[in-house]
Protein backbone atom coordinates (compact mmCIF):
# COMPACT_ATOMS: atom_id res chain seq x y z
CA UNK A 1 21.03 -62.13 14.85
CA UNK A 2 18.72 -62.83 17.76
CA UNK A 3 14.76 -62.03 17.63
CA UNK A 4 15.11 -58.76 19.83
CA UNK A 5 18.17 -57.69 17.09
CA UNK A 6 16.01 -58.32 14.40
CA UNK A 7 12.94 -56.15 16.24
CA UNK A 8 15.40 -53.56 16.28
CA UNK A 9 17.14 -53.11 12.93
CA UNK A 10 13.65 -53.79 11.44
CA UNK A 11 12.12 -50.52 13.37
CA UNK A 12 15.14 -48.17 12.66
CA UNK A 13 14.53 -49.42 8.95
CA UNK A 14 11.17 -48.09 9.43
CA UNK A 15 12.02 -45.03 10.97
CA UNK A 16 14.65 -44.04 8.70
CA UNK A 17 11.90 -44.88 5.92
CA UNK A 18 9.18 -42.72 7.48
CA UNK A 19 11.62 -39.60 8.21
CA UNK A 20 13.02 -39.58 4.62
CA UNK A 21 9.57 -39.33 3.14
CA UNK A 22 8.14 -36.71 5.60
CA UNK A 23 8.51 -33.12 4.60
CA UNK A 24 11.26 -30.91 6.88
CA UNK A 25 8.77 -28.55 7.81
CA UNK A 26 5.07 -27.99 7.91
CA UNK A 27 4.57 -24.60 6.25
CA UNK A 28 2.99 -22.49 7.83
CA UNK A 29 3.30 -23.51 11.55
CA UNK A 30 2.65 -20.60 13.40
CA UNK A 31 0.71 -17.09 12.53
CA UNK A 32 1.90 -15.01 9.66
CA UNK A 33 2.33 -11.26 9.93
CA UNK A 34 0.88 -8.48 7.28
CA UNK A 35 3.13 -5.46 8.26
CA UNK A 36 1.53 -2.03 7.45
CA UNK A 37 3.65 0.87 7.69
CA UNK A 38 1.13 3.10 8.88
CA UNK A 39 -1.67 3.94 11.89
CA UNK A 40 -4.64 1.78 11.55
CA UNK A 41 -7.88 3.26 9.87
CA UNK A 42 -6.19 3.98 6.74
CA UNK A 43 -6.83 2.80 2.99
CA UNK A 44 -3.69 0.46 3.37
CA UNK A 45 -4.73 -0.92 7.05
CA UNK A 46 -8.35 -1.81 5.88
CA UNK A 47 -6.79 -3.86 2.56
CA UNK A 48 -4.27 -5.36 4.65
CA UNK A 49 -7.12 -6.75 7.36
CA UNK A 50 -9.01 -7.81 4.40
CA UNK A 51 -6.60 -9.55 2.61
CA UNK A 52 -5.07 -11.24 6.16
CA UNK A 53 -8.72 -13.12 6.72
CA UNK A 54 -8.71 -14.33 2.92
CA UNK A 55 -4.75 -15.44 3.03
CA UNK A 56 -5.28 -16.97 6.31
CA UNK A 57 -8.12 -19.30 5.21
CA UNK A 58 -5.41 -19.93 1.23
CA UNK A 59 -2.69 -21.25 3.46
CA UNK A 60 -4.33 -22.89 6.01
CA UNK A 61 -3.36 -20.39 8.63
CA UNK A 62 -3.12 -17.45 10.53
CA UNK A 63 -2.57 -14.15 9.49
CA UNK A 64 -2.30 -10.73 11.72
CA UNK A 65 -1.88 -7.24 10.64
CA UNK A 66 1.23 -5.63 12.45
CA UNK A 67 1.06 -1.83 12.11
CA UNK A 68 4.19 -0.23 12.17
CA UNK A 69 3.60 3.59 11.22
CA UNK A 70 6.08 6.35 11.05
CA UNK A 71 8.32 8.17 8.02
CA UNK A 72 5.84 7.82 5.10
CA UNK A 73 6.05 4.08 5.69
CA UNK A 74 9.58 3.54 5.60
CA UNK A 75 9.66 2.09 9.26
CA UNK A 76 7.02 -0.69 8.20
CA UNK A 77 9.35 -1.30 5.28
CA UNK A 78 12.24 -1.32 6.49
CA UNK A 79 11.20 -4.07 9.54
CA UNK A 80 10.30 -5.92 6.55
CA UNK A 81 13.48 -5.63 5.02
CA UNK A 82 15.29 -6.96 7.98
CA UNK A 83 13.43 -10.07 8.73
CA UNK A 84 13.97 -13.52 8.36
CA UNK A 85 13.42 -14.77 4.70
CA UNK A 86 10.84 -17.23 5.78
CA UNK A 87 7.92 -16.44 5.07
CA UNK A 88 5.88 -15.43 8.24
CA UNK A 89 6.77 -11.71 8.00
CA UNK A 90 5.19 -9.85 4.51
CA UNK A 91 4.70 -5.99 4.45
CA UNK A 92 1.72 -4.46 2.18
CA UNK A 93 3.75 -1.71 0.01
CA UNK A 94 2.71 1.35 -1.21
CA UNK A 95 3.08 3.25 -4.41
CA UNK A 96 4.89 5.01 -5.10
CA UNK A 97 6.49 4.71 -1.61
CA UNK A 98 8.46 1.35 -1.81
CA UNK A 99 10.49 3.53 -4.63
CA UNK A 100 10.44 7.33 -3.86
CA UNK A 101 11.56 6.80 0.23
CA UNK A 102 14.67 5.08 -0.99
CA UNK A 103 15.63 8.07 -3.29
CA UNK A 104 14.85 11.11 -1.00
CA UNK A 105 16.45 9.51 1.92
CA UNK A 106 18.35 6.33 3.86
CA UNK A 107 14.95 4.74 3.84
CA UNK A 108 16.63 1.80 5.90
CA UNK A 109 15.79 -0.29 2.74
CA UNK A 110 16.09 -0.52 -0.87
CA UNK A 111 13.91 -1.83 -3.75
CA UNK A 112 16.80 -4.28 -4.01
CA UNK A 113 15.98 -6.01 -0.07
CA UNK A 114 12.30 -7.45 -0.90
CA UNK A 115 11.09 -10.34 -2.78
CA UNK A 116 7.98 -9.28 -4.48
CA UNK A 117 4.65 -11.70 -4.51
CA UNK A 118 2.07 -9.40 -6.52
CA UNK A 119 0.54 -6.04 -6.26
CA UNK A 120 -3.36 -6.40 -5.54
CA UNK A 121 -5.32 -2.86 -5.34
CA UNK A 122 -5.05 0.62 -6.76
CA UNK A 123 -6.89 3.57 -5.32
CA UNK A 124 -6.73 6.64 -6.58
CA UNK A 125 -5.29 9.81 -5.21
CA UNK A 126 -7.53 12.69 -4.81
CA UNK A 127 -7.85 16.03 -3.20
CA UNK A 128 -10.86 16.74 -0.34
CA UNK A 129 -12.25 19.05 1.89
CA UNK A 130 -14.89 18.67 4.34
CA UNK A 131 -18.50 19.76 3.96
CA UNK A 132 -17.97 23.47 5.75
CA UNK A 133 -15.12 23.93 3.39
CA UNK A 134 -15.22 27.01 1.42
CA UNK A 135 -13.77 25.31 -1.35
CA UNK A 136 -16.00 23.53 -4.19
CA UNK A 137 -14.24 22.70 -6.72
CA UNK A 138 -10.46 23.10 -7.84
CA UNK A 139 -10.62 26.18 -9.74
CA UNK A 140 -11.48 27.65 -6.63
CA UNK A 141 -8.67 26.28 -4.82
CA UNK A 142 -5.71 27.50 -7.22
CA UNK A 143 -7.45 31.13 -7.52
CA UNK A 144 -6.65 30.96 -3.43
CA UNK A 145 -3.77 29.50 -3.57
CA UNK A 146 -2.10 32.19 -6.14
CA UNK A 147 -3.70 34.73 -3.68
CA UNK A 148 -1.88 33.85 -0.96
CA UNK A 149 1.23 31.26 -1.63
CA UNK A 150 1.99 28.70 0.97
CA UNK A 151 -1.25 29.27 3.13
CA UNK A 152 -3.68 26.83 2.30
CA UNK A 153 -2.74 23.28 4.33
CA UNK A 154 -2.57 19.76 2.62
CA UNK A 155 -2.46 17.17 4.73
CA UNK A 156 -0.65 13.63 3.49
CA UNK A 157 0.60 10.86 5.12
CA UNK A 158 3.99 11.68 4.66
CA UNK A 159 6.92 12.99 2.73
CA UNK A 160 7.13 11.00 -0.32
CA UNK A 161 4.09 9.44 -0.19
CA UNK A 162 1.20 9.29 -3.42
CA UNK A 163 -0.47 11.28 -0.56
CA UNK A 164 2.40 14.37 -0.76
CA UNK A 165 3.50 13.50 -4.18
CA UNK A 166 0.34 14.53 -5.85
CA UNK A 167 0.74 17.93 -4.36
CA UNK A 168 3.72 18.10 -5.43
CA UNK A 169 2.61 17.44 -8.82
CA UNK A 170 -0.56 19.65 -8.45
CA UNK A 171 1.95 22.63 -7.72
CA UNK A 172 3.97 22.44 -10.42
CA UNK A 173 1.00 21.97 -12.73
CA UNK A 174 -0.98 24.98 -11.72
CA UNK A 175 2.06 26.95 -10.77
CA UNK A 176 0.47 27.33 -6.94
CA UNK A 177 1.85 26.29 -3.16
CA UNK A 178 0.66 24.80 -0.50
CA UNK A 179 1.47 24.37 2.92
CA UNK A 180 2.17 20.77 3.22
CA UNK A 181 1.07 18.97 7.12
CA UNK A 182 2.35 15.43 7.35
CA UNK A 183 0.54 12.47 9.24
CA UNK A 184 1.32 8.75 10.06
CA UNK A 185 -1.75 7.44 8.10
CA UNK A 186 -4.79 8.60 6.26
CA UNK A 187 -6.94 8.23 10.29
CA UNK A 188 -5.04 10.87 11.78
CA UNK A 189 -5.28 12.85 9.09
CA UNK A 190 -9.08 12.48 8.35
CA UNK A 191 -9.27 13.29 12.64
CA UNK A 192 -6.96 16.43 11.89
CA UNK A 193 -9.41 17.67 9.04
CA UNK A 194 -12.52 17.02 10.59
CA UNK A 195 -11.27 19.04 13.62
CA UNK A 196 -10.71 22.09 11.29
CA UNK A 197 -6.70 21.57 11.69
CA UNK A 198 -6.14 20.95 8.01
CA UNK A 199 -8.04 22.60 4.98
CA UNK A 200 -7.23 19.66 1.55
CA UNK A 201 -7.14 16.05 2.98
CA UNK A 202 -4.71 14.03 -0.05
CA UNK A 203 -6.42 10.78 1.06
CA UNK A 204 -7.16 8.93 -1.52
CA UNK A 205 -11.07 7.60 -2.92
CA UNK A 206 -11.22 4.52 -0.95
CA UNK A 207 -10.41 6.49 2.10
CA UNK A 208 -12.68 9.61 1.50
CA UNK A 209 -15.82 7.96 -0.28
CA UNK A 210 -17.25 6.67 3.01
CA UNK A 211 -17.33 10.19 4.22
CA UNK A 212 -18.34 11.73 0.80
CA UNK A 213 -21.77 13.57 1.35
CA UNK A 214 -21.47 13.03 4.90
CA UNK A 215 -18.86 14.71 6.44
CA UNK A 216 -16.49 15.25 3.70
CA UNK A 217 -16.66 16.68 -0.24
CA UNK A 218 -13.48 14.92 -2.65
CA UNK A 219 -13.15 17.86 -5.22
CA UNK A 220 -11.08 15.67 -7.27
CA UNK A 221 -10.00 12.40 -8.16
CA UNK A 222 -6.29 11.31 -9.90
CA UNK A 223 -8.16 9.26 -12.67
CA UNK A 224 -7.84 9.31 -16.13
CA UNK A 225 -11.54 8.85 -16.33
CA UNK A 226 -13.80 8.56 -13.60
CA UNK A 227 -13.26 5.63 -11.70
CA UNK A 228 -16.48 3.62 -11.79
CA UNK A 229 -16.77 3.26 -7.94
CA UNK A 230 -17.01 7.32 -7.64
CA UNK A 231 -18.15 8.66 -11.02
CA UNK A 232 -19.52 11.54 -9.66
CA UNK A 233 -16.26 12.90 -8.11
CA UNK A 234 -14.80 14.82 -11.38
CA UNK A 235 -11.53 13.95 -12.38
CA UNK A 236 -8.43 17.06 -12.05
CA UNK A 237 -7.93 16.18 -15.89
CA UNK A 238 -11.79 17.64 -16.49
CA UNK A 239 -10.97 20.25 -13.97
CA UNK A 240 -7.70 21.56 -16.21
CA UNK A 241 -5.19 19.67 -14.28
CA UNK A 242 -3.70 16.88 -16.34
CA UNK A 243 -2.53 15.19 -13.07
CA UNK A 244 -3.33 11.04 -12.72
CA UNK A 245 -2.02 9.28 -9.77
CA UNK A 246 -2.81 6.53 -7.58
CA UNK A 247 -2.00 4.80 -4.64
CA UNK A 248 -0.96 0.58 -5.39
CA UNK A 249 -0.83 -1.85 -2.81
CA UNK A 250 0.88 -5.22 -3.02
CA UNK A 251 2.91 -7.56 -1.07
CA UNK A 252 6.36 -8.27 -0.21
CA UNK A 253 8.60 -10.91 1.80
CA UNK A 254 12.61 -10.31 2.45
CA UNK A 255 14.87 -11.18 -0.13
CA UNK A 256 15.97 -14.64 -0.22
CA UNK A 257 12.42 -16.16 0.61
CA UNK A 258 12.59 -20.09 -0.02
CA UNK A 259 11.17 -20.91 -3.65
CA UNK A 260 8.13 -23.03 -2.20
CA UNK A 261 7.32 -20.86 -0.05
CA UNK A 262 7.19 -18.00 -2.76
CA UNK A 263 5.21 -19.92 -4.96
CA UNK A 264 2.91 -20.83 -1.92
CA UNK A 265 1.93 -16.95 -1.11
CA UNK A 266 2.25 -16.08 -4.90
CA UNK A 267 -0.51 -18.91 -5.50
CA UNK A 268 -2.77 -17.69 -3.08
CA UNK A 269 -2.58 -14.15 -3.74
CA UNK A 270 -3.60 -15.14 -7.46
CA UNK A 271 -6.32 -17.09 -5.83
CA UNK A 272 -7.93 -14.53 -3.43
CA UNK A 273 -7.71 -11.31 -6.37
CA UNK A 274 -9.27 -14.03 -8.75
CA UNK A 275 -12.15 -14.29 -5.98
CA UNK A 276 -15.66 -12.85 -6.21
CA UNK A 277 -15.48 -12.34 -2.43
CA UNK A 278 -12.74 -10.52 -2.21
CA UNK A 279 -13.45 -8.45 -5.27
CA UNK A 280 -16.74 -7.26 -3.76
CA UNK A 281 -14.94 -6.32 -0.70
CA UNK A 282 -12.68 -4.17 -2.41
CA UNK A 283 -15.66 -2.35 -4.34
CA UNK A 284 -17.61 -2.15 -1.01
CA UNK A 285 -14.32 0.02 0.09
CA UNK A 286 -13.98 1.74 -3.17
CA UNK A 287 -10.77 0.21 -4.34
CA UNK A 288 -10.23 -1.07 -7.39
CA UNK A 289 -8.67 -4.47 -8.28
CA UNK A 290 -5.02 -4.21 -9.89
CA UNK A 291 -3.75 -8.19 -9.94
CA UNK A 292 -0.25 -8.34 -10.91
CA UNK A 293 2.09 -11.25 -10.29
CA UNK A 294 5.21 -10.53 -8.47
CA UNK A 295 7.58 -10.68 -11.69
CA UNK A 296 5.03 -8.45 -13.73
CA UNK A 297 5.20 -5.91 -11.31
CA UNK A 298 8.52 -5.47 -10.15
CA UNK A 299 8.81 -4.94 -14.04
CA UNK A 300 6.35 -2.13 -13.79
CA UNK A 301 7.65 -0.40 -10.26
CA UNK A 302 11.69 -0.78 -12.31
CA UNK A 303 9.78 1.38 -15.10
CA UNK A 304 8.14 4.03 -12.70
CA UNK A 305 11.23 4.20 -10.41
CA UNK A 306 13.25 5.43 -13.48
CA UNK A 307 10.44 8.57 -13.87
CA UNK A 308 10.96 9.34 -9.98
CA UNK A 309 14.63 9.59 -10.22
CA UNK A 310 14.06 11.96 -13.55
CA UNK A 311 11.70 13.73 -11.01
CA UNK A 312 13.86 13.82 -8.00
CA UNK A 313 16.73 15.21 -10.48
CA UNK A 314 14.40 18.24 -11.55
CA UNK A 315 12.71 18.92 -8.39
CA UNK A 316 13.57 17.42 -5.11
CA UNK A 317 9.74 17.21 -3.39
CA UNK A 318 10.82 17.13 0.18
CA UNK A 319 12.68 20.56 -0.18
């Protein structure tokens, strides 16, 4: 073997060398996408923007919000569903949502199409009015609403949503009905009631407490106990209602996503809810923290789906 031969087979050596111990891919290598399934302005569109900054900066890239809204979130969800198992395309669920849309209806998904990272946030559902509202408290509410069945409106943002759902509830408790007004997200629907088109708002606290005293009075929150970022918004349970509900936001990915790249998002989603910074954000916006890894709480949304088909069975809510 001549010199130049010897160049030669030494280099591919090297090169072989050098491509065996280099990774396949450089993860993430172009911007990630937080799909929300409805309009901006919303609880679940201001925790989606917040979390994209903090996830960005975890996995050393970047991350865009990608609203999607329409049918109670299912359109969001169901893009979700569809996309490449790869990584750069997560949706930001919704409870009760990611179960209850699959049950009333071909959602275009199932609780079966997602892998599930963690759930970060819960915020409570509650019931509002704004401040020219004759309304002050719920007692006065259900007195009107067994005056004149099916006259008072309730906005949500959508059929099947914690948003509707809690009406639902609320009716069967107190043996009252409303006239339910959908929306594509909790903005619209705070625009519709501040414009007089909508009497009860179901937004829930984080949505509803920067308004509170302002523009807008919550008459009741879906607590068990006063949730410490509103504690002067009485519960429905110390208003006679045993009703507790509440909105949870996590994340998903398709079905099928890549182990490493699981672990990768699961690891900095336990990293950014363990974080001061993002905790005070979430107070600041009157949510409060939730942290549960993805296997935790696909345990706990199998447990609740079971009560929602018992519930569809007795009363189906988007008759």
């Amino acid at each position: 073997m001549n010199n130049l031969q010897s160049l030669l087979a030494g280099t591919a050596v090297a090169i072989s060398a050098l491509c065996a111990s280099a990774p396949a891919f450089a993860w993430p290598d172009r911007p990630i996408e937080i799909v929300v399934g409805f309009a901006a302005g919303g609880g679940t569109d201001i925790t989606a923007r917040t979390l994209a900054q903090h996830l960005g900066k975890a996995l050393g890239g970047q991350v865009v919000v990608n609203n999607k809204p329409g049918a109670s979130g299912a359109i969001g969800l169901s893009y979700v569903a569809r996309a490449k198992a790869d990584g750069y395309t997560l949706g930001m669920t919704n409870f009760p949502g990611v179960l209850t849309l699959p049950i009333e209806r071909d959602a275009g998904f199932t609780t079966a199409d997602f892998t599930y990272l963690g759930n970060l946030v819960r915020d409570p559902s509650a019931f509002s009015v704004t401040l020219s509202s004759p309304y002050k408290n719920l007692a006065e509410v259900i007195a009107a609403a067994k005056r004149a069945p099916g006259t008072i409106s309730y906005g949500s943002t959508g059929a099947g949503t914690d948003d509707h759902l809690q009406m639902v509830m609320f009716e069967e408790l107190t043996g009252t009905r409303l006239l339910h007004v959908p929306f594509q997200g909790a903005g619209p629907l705070k625009t519709a009631m501040l414009g007089g088109h909508v009497t009860i708002g179901g937004l829930n606290l984080g949505e509803v407490m920067p308004q509170a005293g302002k523009t807008m009075r919550p008459l009741a929150q879906a607590s068990a106990k006063p949730s410490s970022l509103a504690t002067d918004v009485p519960t429905f349970k110390e208003q006679g209602v045993d009703l507790v509900f509440a909105s949870e936001r996590g994340i998903v990915a398709p079905r099928g996503l890549p182990a490493d790249v699981e672990q990768k998002i699961a690891a900095a989603l336990r990293q950014i809810a363990a974080s001061p910074e993002f905790q005070a954000q979430m107070k600041q916006q009157f949510t409060e923290m939730d942290y549960l890894p993805g296997a935790e709480w696909k345990k706990r949304l199998d447990a609740s789906e079971a009560g929602f088909r018992r519930m569809w069975a007795r009363k189906r809510w988007t008759d």
